[in-house]
N, C-alpha and C. Protein backbone atom coordinates (compact mmCIF):
# COMPACT_ATOMS: atom_id res chain seq x y z
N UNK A 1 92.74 -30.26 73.75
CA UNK A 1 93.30 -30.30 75.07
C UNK A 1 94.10 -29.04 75.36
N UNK A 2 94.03 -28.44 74.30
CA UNK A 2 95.08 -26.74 74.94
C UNK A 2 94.66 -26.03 75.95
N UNK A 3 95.87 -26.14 76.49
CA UNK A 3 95.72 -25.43 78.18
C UNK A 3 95.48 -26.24 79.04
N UNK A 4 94.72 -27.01 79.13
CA UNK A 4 93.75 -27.54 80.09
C UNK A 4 94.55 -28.88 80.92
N UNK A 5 94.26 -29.15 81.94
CA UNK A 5 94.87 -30.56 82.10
C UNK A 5 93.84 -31.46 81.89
N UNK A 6 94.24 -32.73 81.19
CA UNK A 6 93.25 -33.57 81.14
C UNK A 6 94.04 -34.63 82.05
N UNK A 7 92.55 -35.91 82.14
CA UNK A 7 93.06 -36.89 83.16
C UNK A 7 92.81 -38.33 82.58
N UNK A 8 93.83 -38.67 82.72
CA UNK A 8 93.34 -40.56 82.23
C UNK A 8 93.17 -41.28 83.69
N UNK A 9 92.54 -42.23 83.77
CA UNK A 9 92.64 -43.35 84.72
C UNK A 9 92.62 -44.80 84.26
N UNK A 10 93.31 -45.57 84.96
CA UNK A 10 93.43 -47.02 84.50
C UNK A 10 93.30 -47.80 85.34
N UNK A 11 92.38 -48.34 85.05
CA UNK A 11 91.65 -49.78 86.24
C UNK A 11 93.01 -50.46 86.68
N UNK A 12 93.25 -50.07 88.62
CA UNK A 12 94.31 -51.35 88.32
C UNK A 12 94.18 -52.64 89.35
N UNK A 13 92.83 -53.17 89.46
CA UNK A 13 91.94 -53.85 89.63
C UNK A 13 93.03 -55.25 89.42
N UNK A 14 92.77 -56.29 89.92
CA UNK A 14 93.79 -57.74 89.61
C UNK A 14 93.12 -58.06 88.28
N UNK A 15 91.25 -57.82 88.01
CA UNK A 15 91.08 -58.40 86.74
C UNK A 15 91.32 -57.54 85.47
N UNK A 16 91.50 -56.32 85.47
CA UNK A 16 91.83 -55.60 84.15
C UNK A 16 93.45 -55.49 83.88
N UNK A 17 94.33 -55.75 85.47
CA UNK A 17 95.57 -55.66 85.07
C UNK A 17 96.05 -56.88 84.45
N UNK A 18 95.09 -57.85 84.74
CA UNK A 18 95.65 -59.39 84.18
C UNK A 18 95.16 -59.48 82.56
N UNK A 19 94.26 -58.58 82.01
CA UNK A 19 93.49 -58.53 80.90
C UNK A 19 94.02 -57.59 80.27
N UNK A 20 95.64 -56.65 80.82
CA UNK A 20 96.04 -56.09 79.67
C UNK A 20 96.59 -54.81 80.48
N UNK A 21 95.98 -54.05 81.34
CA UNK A 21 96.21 -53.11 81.97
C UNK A 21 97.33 -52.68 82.20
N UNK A 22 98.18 -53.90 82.45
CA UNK A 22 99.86 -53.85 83.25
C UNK A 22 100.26 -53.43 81.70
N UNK A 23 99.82 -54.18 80.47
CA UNK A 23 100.70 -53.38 79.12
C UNK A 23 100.21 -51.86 78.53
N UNK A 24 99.07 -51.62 79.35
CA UNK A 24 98.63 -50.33 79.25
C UNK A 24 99.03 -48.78 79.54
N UNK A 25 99.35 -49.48 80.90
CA UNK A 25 100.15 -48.46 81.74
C UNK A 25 101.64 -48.01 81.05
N UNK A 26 102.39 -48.89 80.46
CA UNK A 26 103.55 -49.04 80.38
C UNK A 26 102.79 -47.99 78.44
N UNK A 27 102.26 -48.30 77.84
CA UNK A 27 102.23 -47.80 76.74
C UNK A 27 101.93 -46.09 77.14
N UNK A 28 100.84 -45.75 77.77
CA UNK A 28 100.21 -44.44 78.43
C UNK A 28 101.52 -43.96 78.68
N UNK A 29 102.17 -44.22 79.70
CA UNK A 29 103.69 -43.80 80.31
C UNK A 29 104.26 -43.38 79.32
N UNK A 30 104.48 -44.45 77.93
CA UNK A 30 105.43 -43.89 76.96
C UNK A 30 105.05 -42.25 76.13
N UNK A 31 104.12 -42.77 75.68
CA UNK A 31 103.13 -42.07 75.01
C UNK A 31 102.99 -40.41 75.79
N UNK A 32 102.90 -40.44 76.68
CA UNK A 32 103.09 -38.99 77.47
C UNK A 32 105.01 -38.54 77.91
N UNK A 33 105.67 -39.65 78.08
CA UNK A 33 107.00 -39.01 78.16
C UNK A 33 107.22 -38.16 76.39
N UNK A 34 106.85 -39.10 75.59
CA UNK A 34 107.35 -39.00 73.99
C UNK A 34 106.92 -37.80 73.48
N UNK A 35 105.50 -37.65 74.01
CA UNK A 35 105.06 -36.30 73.76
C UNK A 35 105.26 -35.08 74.60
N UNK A 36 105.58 -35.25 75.45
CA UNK A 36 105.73 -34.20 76.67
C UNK A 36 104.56 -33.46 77.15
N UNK A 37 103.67 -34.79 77.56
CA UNK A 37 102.36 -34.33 78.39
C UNK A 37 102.01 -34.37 79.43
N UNK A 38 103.28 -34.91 80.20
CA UNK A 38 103.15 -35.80 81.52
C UNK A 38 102.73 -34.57 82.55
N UNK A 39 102.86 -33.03 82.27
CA UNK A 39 103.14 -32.15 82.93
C UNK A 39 101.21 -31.32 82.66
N UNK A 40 100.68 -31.86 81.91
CA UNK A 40 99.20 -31.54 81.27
C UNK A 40 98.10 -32.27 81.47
N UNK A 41 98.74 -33.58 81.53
CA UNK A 41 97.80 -34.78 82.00
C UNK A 41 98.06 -35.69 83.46
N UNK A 42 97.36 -35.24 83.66
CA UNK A 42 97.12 -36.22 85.25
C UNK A 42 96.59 -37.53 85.10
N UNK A 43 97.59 -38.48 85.13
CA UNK A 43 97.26 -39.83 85.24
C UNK A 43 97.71 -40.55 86.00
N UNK A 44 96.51 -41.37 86.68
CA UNK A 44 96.79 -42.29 88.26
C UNK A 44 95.67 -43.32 87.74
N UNK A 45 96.11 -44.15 88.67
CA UNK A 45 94.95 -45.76 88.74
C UNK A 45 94.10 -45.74 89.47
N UNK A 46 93.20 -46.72 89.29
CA UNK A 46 92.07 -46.40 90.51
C UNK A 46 92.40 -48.11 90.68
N UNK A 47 92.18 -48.10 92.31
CA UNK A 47 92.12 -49.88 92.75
C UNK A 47 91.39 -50.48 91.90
N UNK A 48 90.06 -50.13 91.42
CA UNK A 48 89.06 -50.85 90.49
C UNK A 48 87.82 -49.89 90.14
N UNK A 49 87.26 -50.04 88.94
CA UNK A 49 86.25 -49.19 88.48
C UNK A 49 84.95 -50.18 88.87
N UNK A 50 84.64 -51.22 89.38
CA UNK A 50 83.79 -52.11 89.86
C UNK A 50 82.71 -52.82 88.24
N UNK A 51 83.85 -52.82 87.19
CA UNK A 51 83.14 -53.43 86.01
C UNK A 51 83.83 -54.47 85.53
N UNK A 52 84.41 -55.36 86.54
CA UNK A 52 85.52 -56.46 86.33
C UNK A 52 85.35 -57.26 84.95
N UNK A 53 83.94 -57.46 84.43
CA UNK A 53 83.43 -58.04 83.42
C UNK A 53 83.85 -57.68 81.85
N UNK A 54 83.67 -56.20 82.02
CA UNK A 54 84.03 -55.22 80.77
C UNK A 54 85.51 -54.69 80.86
N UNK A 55 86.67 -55.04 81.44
CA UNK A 55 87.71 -54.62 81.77
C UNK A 55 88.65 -55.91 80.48
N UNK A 56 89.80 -54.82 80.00
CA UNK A 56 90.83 -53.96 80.92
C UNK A 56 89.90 -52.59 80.72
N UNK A 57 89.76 -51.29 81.19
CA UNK A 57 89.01 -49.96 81.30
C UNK A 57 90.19 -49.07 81.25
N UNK A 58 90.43 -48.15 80.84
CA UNK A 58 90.63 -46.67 81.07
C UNK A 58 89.82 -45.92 81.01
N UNK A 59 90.02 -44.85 81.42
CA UNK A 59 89.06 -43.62 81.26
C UNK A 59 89.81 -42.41 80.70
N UNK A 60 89.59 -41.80 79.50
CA UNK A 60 90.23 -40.42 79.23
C UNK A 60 88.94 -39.50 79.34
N UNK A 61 89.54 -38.62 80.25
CA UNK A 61 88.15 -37.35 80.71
C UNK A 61 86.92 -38.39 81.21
N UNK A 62 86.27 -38.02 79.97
CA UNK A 62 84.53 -38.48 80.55
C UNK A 62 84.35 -39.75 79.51
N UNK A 63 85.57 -39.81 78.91
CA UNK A 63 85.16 -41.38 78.31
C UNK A 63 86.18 -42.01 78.80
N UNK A 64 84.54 -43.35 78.71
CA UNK A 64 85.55 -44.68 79.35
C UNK A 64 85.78 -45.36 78.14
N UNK A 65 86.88 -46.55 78.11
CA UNK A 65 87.18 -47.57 77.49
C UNK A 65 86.66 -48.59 77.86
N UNK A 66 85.80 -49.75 77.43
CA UNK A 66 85.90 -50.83 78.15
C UNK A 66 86.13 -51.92 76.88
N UNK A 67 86.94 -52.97 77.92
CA UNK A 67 87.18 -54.32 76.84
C UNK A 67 88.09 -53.70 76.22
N UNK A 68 89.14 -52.68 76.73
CA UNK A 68 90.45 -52.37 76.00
C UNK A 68 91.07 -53.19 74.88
N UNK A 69 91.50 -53.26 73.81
CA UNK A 69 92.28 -53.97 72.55
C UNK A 69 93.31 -52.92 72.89
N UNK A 70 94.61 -53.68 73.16
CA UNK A 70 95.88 -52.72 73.57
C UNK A 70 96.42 -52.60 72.37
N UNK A 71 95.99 -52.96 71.60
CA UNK A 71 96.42 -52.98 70.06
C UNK A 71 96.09 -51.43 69.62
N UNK A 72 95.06 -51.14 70.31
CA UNK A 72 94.49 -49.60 69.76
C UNK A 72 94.29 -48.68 70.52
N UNK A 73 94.85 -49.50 72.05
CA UNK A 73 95.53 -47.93 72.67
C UNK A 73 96.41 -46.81 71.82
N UNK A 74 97.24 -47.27 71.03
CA UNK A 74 98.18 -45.88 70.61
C UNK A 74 97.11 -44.45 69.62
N UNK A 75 96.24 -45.45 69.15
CA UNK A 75 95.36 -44.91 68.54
C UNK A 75 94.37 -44.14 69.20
N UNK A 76 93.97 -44.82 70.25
CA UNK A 76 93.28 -43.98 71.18
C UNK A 76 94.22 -42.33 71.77
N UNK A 77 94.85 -43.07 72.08
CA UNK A 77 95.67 -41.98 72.73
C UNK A 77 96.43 -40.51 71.54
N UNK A 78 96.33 -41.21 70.40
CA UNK A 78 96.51 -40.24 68.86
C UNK A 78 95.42 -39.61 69.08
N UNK A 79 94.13 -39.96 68.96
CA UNK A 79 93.45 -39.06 69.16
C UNK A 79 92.45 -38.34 70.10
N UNK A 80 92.67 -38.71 71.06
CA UNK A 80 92.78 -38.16 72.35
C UNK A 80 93.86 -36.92 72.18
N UNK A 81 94.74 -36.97 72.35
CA UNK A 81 96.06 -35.86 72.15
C UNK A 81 96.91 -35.74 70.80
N UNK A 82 95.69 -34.92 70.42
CA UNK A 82 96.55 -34.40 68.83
C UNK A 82 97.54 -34.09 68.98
N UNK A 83 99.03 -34.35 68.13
CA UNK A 83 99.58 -33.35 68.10
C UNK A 83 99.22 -31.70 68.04
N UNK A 84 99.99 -31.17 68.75
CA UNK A 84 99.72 -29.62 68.84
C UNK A 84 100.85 -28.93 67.98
C-alpha cells in the first residue's frame, strides 16, 4: 500500500449491518485510527452491495469479503495493511 490510497467499503445495507457490519465498522475505525491510516485509506459505506444473501461484505480495493467472520476482520485488515 505505499503511497497509494487504498479504499475499503462496507455494506451498510439493514441485512449485512444486522449480520455484523455495525461491529465491523467500529473495528475498521479502530484499526485505521491505531495505525494512522485514516489519512491513506478512504473508507465509506455503500447503502448496499445488492448480495444481501452473502453479507456482512466489505470490500478492500478489488477484493470483496463475503459472509464476513468478524472474528477475522483484524486479520484481514493485518494483512491488507502491513505494518510499514
Amino acid at each position: 500500500m505505499k503511497g497509494r490510497l487504498a479504499e475499503i467499503i462496507i455494506c451498510m445495507g439493514s441485512s449485512c449491518f444486522s449480520r455484523g457490519n455495525k461491529k465491523a465498522l467500529h473495528i475498521i475505525q479502530a484499526f485505521l485510527k491505531e495505525r494512522g491510516l485514516a489519512a491513506r485509506v478512504v473508507f465509506k459505506g455503500s447503502h448496499c452491495l445488492g448480495k444481501c444473501e452473502m453479507g456482512p461484505i466489505i470490500k478492500i480495493d478489488e477484493t470483496e469479503y463475503q459472509q464476513l467472520d468478524i472474528n477475522q476482520l483484524p486479520g484481514i485488515l493485518e494483512q491488507a495493511f502491513p505494518e510499514q
